[in-house]
C-alpha atoms as a PDB file:
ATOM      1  CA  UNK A   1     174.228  43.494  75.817  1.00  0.00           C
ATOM      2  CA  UNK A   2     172.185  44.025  72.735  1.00  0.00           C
ATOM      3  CA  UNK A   3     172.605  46.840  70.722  1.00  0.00           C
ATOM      4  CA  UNK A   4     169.266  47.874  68.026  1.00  0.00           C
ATOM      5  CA  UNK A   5     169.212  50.883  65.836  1.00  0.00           C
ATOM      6  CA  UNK A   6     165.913  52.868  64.747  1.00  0.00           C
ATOM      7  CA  UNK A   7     165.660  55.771  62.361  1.00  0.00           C
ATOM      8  CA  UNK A   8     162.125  57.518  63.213  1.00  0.00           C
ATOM      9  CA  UNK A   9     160.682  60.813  62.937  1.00  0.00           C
ATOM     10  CA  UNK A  10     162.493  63.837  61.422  1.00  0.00           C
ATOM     11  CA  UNK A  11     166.338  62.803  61.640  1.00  0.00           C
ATOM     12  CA  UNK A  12     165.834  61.318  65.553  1.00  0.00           C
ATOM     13  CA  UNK A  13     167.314  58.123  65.905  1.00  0.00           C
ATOM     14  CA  UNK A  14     166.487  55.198  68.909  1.00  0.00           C
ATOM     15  CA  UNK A  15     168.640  53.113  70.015  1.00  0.00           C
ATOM     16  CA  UNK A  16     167.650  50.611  71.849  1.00  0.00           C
ATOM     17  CA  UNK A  17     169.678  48.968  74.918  1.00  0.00           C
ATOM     18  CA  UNK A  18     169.148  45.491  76.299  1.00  0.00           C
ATOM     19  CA  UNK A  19     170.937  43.622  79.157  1.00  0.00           C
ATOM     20  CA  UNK A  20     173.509  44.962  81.526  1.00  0.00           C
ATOM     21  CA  UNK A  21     175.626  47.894  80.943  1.00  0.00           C
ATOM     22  CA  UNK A  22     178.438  46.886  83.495  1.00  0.00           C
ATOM     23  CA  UNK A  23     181.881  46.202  82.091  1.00  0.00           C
ATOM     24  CA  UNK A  24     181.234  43.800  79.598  1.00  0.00           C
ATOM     25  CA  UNK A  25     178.063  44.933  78.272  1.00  0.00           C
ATOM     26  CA  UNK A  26     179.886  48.252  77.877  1.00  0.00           C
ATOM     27  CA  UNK A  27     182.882  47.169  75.979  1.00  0.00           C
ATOM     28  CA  UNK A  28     180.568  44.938  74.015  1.00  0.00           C
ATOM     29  CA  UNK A  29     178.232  48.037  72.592  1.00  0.00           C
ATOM     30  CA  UNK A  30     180.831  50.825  73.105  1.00  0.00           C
ATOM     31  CA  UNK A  31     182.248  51.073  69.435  1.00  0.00           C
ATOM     32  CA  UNK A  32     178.886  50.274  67.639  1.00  0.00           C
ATOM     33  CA  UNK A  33     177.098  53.252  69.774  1.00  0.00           C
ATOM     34  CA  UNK A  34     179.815  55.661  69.103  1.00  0.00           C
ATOM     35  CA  UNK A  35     179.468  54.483  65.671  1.00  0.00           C
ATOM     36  CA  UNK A  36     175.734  54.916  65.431  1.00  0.00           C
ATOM     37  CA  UNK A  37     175.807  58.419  66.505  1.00  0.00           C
ATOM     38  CA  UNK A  38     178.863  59.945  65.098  1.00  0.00           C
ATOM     39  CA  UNK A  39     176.888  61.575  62.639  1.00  0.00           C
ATOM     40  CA  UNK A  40     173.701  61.689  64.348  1.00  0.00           C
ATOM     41  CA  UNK A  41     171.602  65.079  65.588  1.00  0.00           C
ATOM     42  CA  UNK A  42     168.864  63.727  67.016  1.00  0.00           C
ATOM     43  CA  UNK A  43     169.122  60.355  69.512  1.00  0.00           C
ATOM     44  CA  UNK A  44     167.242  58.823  72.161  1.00  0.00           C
ATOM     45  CA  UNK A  45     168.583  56.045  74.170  1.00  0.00           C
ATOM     46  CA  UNK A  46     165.861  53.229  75.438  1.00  0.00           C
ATOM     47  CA  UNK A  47     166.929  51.920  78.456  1.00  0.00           C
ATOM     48  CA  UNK A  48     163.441  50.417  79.010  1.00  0.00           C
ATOM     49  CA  UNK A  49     165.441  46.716  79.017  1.00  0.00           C
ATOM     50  CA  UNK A  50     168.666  47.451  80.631  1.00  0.00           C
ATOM     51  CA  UNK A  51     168.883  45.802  84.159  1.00  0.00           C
ATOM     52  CA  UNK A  52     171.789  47.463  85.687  1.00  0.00           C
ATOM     53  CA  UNK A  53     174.548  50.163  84.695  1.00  0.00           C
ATOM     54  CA  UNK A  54     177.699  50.652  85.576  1.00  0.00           C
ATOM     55  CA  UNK A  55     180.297  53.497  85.826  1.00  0.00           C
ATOM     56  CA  UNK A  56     181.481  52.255  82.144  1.00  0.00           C
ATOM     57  CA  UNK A  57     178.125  51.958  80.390  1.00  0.00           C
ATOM     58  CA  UNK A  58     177.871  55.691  82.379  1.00  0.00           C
ATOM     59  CA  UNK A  59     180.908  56.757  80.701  1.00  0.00           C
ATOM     60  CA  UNK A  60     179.549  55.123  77.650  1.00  0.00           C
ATOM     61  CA  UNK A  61     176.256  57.406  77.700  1.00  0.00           C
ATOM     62  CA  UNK A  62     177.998  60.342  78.556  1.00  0.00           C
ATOM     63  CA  UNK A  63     180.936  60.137  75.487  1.00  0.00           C
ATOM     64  CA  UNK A  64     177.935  59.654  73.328  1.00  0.00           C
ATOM     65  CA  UNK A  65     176.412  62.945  74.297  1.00  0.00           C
ATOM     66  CA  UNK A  66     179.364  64.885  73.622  1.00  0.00           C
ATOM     67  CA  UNK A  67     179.882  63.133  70.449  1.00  0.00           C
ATOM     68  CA  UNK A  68     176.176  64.290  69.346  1.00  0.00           C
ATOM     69  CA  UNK A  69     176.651  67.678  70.534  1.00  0.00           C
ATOM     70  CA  UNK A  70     179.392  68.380  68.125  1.00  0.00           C
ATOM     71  CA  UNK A  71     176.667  68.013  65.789  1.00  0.00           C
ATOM     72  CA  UNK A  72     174.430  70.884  67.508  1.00  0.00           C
ATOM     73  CA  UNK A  73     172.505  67.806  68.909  1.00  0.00           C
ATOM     74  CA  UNK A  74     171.084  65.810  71.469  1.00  0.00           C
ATOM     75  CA  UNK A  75     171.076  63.033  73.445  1.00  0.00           C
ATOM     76  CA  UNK A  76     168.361  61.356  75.590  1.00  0.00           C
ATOM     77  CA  UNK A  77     168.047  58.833  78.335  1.00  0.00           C
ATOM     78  CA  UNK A  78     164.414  57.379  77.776  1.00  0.00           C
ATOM     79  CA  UNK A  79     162.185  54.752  80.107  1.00  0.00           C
ATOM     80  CA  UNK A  80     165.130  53.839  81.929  1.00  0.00           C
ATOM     81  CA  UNK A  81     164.222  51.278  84.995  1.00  0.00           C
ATOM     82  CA  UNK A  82     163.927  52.539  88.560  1.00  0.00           C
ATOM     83  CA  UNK A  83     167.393  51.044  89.578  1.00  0.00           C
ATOM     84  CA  UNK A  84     168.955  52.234  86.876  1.00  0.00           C
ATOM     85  CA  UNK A  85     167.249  55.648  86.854  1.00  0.00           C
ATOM     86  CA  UNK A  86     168.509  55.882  90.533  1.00  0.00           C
ATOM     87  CA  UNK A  87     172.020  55.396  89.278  1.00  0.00           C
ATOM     88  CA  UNK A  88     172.120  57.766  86.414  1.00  0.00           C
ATOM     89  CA  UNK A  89     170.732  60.274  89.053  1.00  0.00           C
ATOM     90  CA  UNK A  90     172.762  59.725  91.897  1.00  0.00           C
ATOM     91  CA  UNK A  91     175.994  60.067  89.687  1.00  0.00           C
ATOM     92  CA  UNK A  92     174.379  63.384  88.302  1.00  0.00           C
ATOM     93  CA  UNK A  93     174.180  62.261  84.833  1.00  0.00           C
ATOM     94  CA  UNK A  94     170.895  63.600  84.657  1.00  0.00           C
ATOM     95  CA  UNK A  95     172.357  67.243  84.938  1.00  0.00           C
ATOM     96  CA  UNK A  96     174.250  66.256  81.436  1.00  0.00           C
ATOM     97  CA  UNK A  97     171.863  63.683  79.971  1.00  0.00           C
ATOM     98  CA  UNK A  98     167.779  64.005  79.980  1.00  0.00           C
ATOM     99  CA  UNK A  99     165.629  61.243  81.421  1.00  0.00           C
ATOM    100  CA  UNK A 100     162.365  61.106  79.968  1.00  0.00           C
ATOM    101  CA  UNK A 101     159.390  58.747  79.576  1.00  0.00           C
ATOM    102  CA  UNK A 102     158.370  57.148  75.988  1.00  0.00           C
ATOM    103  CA  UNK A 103     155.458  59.685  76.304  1.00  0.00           C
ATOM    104  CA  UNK A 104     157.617  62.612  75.877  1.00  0.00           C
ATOM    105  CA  UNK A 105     156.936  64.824  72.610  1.00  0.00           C
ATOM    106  CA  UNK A 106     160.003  64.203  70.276  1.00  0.00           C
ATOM    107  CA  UNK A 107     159.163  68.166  68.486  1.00  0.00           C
ATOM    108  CA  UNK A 108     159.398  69.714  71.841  1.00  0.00           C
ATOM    109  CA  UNK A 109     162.187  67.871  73.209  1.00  0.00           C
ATOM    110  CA  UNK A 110     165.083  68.621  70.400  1.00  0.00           C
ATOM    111  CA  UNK A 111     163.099  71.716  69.425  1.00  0.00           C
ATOM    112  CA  UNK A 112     161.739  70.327  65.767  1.00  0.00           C
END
């Protein structure tokens, strides 16, 4: 599992996922995410290139949200592959976690 870090547009930061999130991927990314975003607002999660998820990389997704909501912020599930969008939806992350498309206006989604 690869792990790559963007700063863009006002304080929103991309992280970009790539491989599988299953139970080595997780424990492979897990610190370095929870790193990234402890101090983050803003963050949207590419999932354009991850393959197949787990109930880890879910749990993985899901700390990270909380973390960035201590910050008044959140946290984003973007272009995430029809498999793995089935996942995420069937295990009702979607209720805690937004999927969106790359397309999606940054302003209007964290309200900038």
């Amino acid at each position: 599992m690869l792990m790559t870090v963007q700063e863009i547009e006002d304080q929103v930061t991309k992280i970009i996922l790539s491989g599988k999130l299953d139970i080595n991927g997780s424990l492979e990314i897990d610190k370095d995410f929870m790193d990234t975003i402890k101090s983050k607002k803003y963050v949207i999660v590419d999932m354009a290139e991850v393959s197949f998820i787990m109930s880890l990389g879910m749990r993985t997704l899901v700390s990270g949200a909380k973390e960035v909501a201590k910050n008044g912020g959140k946290l984003v599930i973007c272009n995430p592959q029809s498999n793995v969008e089935d996942a995420l939806r069937e295990s009702s992350i979607d209720t805690l976690l937004p999927i969106v498309d790359s397309n999606t206006d940054l302003k209007k989604l964290f309200g900038l």
